[in-house]
C-alpha atoms as a PDB file:
ATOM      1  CA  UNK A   1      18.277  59.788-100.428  1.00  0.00           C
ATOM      2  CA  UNK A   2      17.884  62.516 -97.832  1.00  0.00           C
ATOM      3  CA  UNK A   3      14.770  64.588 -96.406  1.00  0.00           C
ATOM      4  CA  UNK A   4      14.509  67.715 -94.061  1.00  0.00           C
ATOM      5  CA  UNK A   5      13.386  66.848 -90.618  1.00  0.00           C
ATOM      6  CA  UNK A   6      10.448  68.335 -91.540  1.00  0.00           C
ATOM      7  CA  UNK A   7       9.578  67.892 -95.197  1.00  0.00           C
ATOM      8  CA  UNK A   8       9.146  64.269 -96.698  1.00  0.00           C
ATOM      9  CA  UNK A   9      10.720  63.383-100.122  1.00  0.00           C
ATOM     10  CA  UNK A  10      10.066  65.056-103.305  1.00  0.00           C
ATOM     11  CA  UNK A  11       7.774  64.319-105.638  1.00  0.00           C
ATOM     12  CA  UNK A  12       7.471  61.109-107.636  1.00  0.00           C
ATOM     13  CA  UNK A  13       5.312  59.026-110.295  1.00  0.00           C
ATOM     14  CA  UNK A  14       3.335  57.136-107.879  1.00  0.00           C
ATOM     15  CA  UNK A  15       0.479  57.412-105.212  1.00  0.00           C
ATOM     16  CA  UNK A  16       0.996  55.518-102.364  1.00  0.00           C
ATOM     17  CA  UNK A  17      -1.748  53.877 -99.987  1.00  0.00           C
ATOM     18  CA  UNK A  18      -0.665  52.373 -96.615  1.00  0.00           C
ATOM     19  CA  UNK A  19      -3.695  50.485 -95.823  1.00  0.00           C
ATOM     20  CA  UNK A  20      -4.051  51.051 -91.927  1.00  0.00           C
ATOM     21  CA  UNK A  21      -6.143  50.170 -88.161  1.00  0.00           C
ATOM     22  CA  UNK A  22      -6.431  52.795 -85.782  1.00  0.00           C
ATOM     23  CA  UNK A  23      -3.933  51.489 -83.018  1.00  0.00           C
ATOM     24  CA  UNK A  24      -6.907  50.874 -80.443  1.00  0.00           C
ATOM     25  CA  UNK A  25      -6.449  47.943 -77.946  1.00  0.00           C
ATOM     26  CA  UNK A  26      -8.367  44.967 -78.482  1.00  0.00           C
ATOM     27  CA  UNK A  27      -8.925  45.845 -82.289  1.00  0.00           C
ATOM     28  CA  UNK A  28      -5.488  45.496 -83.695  1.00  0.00           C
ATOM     29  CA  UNK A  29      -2.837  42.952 -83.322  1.00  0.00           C
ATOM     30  CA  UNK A  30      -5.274  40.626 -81.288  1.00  0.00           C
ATOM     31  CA  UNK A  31      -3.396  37.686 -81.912  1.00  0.00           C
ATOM     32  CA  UNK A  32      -0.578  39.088 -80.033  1.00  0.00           C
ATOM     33  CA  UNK A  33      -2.644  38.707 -76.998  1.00  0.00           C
ATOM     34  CA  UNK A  34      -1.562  37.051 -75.492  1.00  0.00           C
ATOM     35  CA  UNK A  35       1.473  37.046 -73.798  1.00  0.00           C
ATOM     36  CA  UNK A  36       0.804  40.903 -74.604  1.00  0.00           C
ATOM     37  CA  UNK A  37      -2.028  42.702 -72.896  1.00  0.00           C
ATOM     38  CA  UNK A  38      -4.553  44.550 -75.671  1.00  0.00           C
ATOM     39  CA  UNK A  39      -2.856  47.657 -74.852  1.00  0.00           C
ATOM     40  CA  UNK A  40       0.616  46.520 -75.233  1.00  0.00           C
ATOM     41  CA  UNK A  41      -0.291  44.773 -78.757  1.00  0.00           C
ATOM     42  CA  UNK A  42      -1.747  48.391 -79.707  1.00  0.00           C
ATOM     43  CA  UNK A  43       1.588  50.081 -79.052  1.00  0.00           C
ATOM     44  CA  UNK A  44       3.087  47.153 -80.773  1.00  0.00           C
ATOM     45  CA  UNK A  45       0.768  48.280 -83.663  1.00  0.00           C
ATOM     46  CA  UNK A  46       1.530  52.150 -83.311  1.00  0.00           C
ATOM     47  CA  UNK A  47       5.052  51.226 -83.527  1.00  0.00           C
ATOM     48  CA  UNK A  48       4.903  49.554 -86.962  1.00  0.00           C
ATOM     49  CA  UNK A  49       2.654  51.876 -88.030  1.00  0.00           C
ATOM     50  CA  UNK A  50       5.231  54.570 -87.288  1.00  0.00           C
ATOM     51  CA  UNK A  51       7.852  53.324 -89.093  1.00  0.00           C
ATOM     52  CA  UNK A  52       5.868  51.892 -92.022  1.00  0.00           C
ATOM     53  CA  UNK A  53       5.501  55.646 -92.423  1.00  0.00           C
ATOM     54  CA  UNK A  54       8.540  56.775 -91.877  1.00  0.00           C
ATOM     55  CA  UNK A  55       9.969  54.424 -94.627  1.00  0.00           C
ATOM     56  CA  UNK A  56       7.047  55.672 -97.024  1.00  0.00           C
ATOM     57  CA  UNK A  57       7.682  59.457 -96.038  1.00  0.00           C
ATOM     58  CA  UNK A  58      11.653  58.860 -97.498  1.00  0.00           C
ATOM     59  CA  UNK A  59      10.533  58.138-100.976  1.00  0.00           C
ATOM     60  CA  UNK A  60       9.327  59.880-103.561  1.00  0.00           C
ATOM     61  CA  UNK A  61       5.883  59.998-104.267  1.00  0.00           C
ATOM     62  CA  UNK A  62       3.231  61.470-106.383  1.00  0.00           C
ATOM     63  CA  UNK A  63       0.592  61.151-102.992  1.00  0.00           C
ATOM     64  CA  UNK A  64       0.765  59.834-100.083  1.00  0.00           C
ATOM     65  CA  UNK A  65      -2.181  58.414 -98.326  1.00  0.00           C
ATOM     66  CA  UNK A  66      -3.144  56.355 -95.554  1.00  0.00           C
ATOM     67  CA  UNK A  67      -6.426  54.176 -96.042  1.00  0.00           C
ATOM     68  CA  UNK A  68      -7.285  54.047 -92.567  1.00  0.00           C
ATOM     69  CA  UNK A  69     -10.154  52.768 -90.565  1.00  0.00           C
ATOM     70  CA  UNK A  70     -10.404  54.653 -87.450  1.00  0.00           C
ATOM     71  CA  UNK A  71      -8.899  58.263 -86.685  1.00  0.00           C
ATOM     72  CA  UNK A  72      -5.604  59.436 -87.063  1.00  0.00           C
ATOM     73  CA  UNK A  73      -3.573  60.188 -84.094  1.00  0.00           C
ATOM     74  CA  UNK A  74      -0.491  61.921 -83.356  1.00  0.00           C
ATOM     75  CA  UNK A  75       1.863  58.960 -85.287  1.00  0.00           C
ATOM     76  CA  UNK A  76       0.899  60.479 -88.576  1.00  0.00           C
ATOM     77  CA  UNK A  77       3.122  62.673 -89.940  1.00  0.00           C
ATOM     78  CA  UNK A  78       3.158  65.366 -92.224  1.00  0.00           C
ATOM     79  CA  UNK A  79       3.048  64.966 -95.914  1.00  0.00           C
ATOM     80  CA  UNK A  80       0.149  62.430 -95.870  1.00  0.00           C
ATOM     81  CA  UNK A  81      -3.076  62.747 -96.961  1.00  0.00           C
ATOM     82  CA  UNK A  82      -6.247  60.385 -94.912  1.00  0.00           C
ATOM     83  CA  UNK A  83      -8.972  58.781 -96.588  1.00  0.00           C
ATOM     84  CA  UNK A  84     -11.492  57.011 -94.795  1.00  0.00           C
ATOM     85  CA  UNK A  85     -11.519  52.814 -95.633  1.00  0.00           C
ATOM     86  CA  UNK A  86     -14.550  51.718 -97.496  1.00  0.00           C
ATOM     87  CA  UNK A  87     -17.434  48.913 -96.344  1.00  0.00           C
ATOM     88  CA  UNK A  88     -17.115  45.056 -96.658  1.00  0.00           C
ATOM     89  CA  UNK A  89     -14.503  42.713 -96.343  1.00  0.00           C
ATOM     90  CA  UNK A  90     -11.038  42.926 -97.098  1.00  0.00           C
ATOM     91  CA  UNK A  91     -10.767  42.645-100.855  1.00  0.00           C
ATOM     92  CA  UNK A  92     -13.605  45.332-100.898  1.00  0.00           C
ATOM     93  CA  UNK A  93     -11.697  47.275 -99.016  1.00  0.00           C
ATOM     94  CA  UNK A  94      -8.410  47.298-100.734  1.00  0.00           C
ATOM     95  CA  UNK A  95     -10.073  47.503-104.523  1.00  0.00           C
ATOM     96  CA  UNK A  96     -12.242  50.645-102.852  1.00  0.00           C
ATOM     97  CA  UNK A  97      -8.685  51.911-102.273  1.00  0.00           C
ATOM     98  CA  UNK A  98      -7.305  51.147-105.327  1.00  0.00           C
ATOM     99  CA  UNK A  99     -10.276  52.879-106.883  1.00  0.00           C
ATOM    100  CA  UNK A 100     -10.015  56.338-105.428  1.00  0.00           C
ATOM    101  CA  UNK A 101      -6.316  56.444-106.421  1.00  0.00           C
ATOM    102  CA  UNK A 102      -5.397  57.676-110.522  1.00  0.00           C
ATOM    103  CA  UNK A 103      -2.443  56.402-111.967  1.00  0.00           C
ATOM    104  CA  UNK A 104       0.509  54.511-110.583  1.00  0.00           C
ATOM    105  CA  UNK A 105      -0.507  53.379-107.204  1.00  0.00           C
ATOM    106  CA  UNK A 106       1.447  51.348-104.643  1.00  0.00           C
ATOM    107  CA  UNK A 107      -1.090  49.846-101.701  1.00  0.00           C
ATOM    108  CA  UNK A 108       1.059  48.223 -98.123  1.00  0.00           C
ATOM    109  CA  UNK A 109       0.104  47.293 -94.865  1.00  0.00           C
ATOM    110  CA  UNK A 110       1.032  48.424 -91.702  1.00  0.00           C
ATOM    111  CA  UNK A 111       2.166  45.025 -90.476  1.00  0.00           C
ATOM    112  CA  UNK A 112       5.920  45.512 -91.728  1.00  0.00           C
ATOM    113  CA  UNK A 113       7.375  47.709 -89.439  1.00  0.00           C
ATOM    114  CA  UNK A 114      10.900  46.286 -91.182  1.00  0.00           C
ATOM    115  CA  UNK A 115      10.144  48.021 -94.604  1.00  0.00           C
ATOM    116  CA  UNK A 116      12.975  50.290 -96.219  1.00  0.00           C
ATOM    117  CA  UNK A 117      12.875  52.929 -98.403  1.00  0.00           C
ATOM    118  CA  UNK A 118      15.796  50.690-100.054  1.00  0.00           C
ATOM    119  CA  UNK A 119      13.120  47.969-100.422  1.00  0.00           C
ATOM    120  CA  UNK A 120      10.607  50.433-101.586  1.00  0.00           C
ATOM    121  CA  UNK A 121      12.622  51.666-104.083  1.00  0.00           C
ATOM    122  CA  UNK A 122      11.831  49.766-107.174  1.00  0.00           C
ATOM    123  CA  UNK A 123       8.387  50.303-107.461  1.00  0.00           C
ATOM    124  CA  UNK A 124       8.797  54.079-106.194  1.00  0.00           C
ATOM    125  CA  UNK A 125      11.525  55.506-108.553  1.00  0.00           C
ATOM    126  CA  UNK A 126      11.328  57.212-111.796  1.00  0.00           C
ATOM    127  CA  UNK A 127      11.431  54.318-113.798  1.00  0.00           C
ATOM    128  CA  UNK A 128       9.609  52.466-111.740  1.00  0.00           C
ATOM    129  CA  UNK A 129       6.755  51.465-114.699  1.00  0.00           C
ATOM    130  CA  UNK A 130       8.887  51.252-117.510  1.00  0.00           C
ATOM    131  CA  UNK A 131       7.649  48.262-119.273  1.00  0.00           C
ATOM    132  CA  UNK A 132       5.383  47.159-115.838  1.00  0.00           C
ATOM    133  CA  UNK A 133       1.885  47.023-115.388  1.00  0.00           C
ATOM    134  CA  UNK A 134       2.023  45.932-112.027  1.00  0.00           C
ATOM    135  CA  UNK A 135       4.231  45.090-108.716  1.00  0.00           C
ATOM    136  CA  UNK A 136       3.836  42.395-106.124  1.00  0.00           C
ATOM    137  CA  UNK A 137       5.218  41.717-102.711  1.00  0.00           C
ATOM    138  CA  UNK A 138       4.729  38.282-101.141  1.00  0.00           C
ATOM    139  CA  UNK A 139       4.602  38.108 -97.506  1.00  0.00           C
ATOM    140  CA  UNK A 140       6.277  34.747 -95.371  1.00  0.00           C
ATOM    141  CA  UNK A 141       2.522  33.710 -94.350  1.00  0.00           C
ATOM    142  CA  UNK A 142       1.319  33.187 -97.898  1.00  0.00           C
ATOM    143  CA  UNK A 143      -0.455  36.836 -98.020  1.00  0.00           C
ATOM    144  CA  UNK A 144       1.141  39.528 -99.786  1.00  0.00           C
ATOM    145  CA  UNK A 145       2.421  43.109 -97.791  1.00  0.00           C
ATOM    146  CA  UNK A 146       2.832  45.168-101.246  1.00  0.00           C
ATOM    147  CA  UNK A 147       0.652  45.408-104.787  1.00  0.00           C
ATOM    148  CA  UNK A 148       1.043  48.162-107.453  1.00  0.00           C
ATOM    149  CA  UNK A 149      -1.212  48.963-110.344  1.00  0.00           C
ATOM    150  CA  UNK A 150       0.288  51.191-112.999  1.00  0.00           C
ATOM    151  CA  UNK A 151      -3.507  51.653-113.768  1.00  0.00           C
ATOM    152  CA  UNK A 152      -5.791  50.979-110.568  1.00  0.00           C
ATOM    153  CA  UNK A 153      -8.727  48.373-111.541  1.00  0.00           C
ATOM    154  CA  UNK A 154     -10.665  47.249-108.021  1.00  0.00           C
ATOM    155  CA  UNK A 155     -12.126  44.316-110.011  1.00  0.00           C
ATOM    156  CA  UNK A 156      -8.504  43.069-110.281  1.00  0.00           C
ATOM    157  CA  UNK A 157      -8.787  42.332-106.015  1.00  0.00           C
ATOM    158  CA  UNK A 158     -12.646  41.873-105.882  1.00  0.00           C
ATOM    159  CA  UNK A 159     -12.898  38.490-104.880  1.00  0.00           C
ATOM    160  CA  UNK A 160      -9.619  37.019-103.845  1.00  0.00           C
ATOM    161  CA  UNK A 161     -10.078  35.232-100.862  1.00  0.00           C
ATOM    162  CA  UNK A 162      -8.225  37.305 -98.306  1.00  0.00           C
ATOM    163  CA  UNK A 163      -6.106  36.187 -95.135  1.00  0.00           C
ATOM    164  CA  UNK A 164      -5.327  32.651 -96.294  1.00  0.00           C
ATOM    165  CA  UNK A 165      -2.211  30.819 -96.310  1.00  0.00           C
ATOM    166  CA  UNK A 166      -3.294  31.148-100.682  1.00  0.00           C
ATOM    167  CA  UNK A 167      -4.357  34.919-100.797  1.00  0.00           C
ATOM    168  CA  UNK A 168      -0.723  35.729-101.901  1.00  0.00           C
ATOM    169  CA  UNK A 169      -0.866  33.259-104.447  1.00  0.00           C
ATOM    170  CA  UNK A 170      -4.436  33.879-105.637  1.00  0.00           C
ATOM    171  CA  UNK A 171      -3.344  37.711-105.976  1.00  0.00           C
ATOM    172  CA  UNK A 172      -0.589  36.775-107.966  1.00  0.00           C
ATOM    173  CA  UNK A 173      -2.616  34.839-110.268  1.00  0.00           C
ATOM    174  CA  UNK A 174      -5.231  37.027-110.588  1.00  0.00           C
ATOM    175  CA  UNK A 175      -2.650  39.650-112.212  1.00  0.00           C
ATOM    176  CA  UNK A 176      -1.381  37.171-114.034  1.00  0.00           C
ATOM    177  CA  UNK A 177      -4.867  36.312-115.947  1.00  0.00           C
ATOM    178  CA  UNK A 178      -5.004  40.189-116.424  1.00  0.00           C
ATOM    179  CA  UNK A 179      -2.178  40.093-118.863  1.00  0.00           C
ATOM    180  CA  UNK A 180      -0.296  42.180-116.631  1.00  0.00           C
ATOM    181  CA  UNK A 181       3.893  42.248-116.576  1.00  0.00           C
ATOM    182  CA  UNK A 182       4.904  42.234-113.175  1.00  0.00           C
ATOM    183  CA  UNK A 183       7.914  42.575-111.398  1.00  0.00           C
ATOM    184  CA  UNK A 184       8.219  41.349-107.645  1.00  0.00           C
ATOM    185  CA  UNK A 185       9.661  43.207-104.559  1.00  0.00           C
ATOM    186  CA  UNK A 186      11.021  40.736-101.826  1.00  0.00           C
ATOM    187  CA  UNK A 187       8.924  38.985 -99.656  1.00  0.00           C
ATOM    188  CA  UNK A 188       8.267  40.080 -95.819  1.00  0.00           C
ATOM    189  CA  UNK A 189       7.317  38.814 -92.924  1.00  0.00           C
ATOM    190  CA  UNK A 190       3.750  40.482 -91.445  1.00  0.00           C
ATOM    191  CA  UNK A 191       3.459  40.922 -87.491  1.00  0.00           C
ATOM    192  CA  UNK A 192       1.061  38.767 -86.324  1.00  0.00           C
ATOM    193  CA  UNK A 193       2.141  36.714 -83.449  1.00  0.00           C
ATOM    194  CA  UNK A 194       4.812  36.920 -81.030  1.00  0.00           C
ATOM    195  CA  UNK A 195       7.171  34.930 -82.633  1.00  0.00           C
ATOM    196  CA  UNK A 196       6.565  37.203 -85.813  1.00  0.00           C
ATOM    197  CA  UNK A 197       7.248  40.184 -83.801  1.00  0.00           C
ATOM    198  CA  UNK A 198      10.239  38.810 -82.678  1.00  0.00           C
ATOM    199  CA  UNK A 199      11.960  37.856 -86.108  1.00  0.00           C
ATOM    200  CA  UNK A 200      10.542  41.287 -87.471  1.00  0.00           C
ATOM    201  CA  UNK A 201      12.397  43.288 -84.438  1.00  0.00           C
ATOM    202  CA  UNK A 202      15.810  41.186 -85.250  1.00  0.00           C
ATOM    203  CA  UNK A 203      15.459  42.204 -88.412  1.00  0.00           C
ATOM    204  CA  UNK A 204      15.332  46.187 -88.255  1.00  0.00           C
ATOM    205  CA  UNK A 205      16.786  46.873 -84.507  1.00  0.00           C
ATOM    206  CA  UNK A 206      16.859  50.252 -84.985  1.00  0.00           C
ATOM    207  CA  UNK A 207      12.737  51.321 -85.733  1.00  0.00           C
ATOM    208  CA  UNK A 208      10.186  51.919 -83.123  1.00  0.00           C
ATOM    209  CA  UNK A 209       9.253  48.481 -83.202  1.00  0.00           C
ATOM    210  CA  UNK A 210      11.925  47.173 -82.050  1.00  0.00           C
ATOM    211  CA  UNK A 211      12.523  49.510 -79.083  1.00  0.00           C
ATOM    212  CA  UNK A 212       9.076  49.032 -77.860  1.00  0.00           C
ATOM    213  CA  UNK A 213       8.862  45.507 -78.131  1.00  0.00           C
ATOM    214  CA  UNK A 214      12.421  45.517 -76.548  1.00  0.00           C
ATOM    215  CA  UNK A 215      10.521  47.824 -73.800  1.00  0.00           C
ATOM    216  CA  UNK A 216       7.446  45.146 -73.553  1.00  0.00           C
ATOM    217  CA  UNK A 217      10.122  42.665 -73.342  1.00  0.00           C
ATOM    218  CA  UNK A 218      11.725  43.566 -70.092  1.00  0.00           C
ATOM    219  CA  UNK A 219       8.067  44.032 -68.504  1.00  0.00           C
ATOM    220  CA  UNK A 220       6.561  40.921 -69.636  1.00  0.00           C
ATOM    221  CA  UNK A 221       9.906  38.418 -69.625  1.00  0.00           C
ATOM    222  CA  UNK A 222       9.806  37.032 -72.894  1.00  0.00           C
END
């Protein structure tokens, strides 16, 4: 699939939400720090942001929106839409998403810098909901990095107990209670520590990420 420089991908079936932080130091990627100073973790976080976008920008997509709690800045780019992150903890967040969103909606992070559009694919493409109520992505730290609803219900995340080595599995339950069919996308690893960062930058060489960790690399000697 191809896009202008300038124009992201045509239009598809689904909305999608990339639930984001502001890339401020000392309020994202804090558990980078250290051996990275607060500002170097926040250009960590800018840099998965960025391409977390990019790959999201490729598809095709009914809306695109990022659920963000802060201000944008100048690594948004076109084609996206902002919407302000709601009060509460996490899973009150991410069901507030899920409720300003109609029809098929797929919600990820920003701590996946190594997403694809290829990995995207099967919950984005024109079939995507054929016989599927619902998609799930597991993440390597027992969380989960993607979760579609073919029809958005908030009470479906109120209450999962969120950033657990269990919240992935709790998630996954939870839909399955619901009745719902769902199909899975492969599991990721998030960014949270070094060593994450590391295995994440092997992994897709060629983003952001991995040149400015590369970058932090040669100034810190990891």
């Amino acid at each position: 699939m191809t896009e202008s420089a300038d124009q992201p991908a045509r239009p598809g079936p689904t909305t999608i939400l990339v639930i984001a932080k502001e890339p401020v130091p000392g309020r994202v990627k804090t558990r980078l720090t250290p051996p990275y100073t607060p500002h170097q973790a926040a250009w960590l976080a800018e840099a998965a942001l960025y391409d977390t976008l990019q790959a999201v920008r490729a598809m095709p997509a009914r809306r695109r929106v990022v659920v963000l709690d802060g201000r944008p800045g100048n690594w948004l780019p076109a084609g996206f839409d902002v919407r302000q992150q709601g009060p509460g903890g996490l899973d009150e967040r991410l069901a507030a998403a899920f409720a300003g969103s109609a029809g098929p909606t797929l919600l990820i992070g920003m701590d996946t810098p190594q997403v694809t559009p290829q990995l995207l694919a099967p919950a984005l493409d024109f079939g995507a909901w054929d016989d599927c109520d619902a998609w799930f992505g597991a993440a390597d730290d027992g969380g989960f990095w993607a979760l579609g609803l073919a029809t958005p219900d908030p009470r479906l995340l109120r209450g999962v107990p969120m950033s657990t080595d269990r919240t992935g599995a709790a998630q996954r339950a939870r839909l399955a209670a619901a009745g719902l069919r769902v199909r899975e996308l492969p599991p990721l690893r998030d960014v949270d520590t070094a060593a994450d960062a590391e295995q994440v930058a092997a992994a897709a060489p060629h983003g952001r990420f991995a040149a400015t960790l590369a970058r932090l690399t040669g100034v810190t000697g990891r």
